[in-house]
C-alpha atoms as a PDB file:
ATOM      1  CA  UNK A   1       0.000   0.000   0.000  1.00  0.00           C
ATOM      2  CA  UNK A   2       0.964   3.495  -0.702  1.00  0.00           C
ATOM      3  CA  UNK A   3       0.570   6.080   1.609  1.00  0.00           C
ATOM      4  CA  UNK A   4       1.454  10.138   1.139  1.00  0.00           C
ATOM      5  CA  UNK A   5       2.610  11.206   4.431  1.00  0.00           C
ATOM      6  CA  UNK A   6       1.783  15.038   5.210  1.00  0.00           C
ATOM      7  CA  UNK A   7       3.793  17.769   6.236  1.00  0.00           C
ATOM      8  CA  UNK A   8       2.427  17.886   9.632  1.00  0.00           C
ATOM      9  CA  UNK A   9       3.048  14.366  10.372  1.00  0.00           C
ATOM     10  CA  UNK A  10       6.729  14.787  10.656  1.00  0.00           C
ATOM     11  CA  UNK A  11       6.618  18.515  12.231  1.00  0.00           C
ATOM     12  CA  UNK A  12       4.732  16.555  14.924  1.00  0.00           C
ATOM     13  CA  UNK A  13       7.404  14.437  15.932  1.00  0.00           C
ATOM     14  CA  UNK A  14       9.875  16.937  15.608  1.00  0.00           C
ATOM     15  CA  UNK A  15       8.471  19.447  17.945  1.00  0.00           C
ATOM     16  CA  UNK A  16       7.194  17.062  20.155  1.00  0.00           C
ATOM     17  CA  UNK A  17       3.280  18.226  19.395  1.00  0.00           C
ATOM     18  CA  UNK A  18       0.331  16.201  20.878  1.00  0.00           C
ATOM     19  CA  UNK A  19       0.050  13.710  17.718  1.00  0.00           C
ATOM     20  CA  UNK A  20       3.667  12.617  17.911  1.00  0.00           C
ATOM     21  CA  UNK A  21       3.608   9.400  19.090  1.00  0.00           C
ATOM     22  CA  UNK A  22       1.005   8.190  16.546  1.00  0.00           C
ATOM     23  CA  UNK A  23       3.115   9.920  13.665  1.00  0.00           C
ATOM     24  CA  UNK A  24       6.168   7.936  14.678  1.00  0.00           C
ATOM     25  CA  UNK A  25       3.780   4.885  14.472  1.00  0.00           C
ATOM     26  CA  UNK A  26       3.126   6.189  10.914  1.00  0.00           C
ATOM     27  CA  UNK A  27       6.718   6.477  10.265  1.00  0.00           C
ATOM     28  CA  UNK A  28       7.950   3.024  11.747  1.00  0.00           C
ATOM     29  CA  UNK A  29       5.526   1.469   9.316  1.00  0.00           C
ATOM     30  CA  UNK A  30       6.949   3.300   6.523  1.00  0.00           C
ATOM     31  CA  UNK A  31      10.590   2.260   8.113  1.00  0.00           C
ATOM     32  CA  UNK A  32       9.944  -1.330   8.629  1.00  0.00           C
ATOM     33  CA  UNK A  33       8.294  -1.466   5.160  1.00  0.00           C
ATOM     34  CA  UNK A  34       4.849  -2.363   5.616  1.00  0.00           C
ATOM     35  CA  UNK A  35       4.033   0.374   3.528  1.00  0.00           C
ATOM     36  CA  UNK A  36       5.521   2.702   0.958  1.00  0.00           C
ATOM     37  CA  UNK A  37       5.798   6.062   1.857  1.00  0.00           C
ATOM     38  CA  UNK A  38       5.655   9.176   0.012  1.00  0.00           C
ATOM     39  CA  UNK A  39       6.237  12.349   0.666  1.00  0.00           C
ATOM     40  CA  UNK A  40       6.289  16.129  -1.047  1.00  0.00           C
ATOM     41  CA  UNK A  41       9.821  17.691  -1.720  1.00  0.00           C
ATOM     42  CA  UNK A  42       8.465  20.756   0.018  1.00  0.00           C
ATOM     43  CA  UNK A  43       8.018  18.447   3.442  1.00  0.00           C
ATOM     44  CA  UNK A  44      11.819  18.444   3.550  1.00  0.00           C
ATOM     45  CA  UNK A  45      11.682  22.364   3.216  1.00  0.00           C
ATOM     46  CA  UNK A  46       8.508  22.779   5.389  1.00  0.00           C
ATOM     47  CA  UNK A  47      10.164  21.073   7.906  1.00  0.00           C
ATOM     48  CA  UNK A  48      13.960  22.632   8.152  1.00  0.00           C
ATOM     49  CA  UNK A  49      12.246  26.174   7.669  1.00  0.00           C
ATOM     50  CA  UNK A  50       9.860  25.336  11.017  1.00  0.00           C
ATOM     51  CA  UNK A  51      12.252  23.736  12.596  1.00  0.00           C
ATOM     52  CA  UNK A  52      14.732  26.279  12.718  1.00  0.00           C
ATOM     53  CA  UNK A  53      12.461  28.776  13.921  1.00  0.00           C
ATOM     54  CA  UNK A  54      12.112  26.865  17.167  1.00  0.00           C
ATOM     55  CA  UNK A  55      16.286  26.345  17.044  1.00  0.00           C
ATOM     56  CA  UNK A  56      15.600  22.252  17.289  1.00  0.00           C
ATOM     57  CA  UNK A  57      18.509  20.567  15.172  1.00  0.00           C
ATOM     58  CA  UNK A  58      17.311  18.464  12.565  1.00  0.00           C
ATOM     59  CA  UNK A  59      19.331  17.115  10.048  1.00  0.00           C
ATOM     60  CA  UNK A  60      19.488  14.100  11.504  1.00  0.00           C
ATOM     61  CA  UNK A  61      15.568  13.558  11.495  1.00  0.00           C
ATOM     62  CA  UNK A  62      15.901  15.023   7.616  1.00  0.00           C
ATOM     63  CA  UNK A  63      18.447  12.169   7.034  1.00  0.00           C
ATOM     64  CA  UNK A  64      15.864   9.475   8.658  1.00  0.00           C
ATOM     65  CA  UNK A  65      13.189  10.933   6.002  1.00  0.00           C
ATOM     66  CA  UNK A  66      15.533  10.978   3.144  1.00  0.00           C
ATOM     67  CA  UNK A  67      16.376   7.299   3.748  1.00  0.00           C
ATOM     68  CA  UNK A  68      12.848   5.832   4.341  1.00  0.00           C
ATOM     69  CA  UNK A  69      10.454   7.752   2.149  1.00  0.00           C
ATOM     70  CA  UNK A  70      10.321   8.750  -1.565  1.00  0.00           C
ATOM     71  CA  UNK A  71      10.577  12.233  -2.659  1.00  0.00           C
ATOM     72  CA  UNK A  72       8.847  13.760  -5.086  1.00  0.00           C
ATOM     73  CA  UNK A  73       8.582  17.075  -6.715  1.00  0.00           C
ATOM     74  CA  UNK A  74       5.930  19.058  -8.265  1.00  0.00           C
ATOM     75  CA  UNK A  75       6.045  20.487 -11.761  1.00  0.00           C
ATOM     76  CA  UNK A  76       4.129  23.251 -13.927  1.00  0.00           C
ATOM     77  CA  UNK A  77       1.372  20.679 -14.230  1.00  0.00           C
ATOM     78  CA  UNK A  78       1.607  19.968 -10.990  1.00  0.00           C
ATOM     79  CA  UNK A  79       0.977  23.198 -10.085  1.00  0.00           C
ATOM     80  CA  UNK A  80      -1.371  24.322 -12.459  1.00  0.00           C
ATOM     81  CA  UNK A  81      -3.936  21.831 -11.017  1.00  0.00           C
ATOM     82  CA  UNK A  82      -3.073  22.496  -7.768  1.00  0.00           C
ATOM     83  CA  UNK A  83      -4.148  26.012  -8.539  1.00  0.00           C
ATOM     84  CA  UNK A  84      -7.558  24.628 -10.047  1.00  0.00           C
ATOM     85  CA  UNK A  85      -8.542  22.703  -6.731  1.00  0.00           C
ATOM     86  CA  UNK A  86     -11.559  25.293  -4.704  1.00  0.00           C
ATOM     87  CA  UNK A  87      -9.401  25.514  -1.646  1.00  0.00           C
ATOM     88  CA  UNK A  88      -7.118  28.423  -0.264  1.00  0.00           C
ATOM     89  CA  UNK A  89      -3.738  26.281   0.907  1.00  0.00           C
ATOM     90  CA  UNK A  90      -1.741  26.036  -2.232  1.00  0.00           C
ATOM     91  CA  UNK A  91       0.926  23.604  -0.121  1.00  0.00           C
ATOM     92  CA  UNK A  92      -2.260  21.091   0.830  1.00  0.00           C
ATOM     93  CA  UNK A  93      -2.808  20.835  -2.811  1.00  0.00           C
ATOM     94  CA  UNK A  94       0.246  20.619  -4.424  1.00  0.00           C
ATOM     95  CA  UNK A  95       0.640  17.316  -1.662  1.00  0.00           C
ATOM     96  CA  UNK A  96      -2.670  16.299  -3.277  1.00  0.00           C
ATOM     97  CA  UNK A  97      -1.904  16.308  -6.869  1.00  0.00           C
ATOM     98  CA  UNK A  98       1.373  14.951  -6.196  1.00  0.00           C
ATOM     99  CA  UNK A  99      -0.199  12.223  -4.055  1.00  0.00           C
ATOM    100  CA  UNK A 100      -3.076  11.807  -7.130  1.00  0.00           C
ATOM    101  CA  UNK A 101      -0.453  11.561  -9.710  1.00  0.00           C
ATOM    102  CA  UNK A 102       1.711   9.033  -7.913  1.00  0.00           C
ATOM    103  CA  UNK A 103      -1.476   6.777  -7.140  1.00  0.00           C
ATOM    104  CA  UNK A 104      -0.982   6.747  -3.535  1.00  0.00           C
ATOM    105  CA  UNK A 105      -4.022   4.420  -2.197  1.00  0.00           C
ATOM    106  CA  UNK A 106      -4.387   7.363   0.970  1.00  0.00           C
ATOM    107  CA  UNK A 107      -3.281  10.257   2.804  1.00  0.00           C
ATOM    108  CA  UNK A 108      -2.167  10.539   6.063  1.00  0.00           C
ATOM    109  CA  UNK A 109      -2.554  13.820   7.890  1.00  0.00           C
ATOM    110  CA  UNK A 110      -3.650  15.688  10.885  1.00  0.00           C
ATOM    111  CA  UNK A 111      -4.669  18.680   9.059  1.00  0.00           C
ATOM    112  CA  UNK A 112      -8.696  19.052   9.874  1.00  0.00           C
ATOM    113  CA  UNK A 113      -9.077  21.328   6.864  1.00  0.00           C
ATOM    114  CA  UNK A 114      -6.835  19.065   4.373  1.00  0.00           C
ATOM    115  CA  UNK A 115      -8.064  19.420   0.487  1.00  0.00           C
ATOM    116  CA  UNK A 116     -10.677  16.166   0.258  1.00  0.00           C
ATOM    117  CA  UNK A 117     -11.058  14.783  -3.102  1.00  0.00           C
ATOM    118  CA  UNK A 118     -11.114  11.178  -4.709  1.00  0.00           C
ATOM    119  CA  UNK A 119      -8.269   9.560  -2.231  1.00  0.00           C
ATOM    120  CA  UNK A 120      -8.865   8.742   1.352  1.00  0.00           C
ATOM    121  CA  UNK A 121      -8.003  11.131   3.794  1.00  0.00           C
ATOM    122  CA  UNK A 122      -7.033   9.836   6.888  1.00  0.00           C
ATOM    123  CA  UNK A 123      -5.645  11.630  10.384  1.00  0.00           C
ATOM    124  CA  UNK A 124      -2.635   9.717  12.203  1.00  0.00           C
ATOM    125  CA  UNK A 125      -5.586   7.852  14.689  1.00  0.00           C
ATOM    126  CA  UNK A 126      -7.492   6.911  11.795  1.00  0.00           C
ATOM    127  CA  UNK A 127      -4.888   5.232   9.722  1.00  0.00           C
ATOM    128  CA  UNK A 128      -3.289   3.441  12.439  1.00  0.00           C
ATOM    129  CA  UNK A 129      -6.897   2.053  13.557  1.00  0.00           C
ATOM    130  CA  UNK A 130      -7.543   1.034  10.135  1.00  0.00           C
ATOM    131  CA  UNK A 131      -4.126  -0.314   9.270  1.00  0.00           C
ATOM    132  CA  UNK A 132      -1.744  -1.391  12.178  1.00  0.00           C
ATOM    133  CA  UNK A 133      -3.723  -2.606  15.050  1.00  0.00           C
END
């Protein structure tokens, strides 16, 4: 199964927010290979930006991404739809075409207003409910 992993996933382990245990459920899954994970190439970016804000070191939790999910990168199509889609966050919809375009069988986020369209969008509870218990 392939699952498109959110920004907000990983920003909750890294600044310890109240979801964080259940993303690093999420991620050991991804780890261990019980499902393929994919991620925007903005997440990366998303994630140093924030990150430093707070002054938390995290290229070694960049690395750990790098090595255990796929990367991929958006395009002038790419962002030409994501412009189409009726809703305001451009970076929620450029993770939803890419995650459309790659075939991903869900999402996996903790964003309550996270675009919904034709894949299943599921928070970190949801999915591990659903898929690892």
């Amino acid at each position: 199964m392939k699952i498109f992993v959110d920004t907000n996933i990983f920003l909750d382990i890294a600044l310890k927010r109240e979801k964080a245990q259940e993303g690093l459920v999420v991620f050991k899954a991804v780890k261990n290979k019980i499902f393929e994970g994919i991620i925007s190439d903005i997440t990366i970016i998303n994630i140093d930006y924030i990150s430093r804000k707070v002054d938390t070191e995290i290229k070694p939790y960049l690395q750990a991404i790098e090595k255990n999910f796929t990367i991929i990168g958006a395009n002038n199509t790419t962002i030409q739809k994501s412009l189409a889609l009726d809703n305001k966050d451009l970076e929620d919809n450029i993770q939803y075409i890419l995650a459309l375009d790659h075939h991903c069988d869900c999402i996996v986020t903790n964003d309550k207003g996270f675009y919904k369209g034709s894949i299943e969008t599921l928070n970190s509870s949801q999915f591990i409910e659903r898929f690892l218990k």
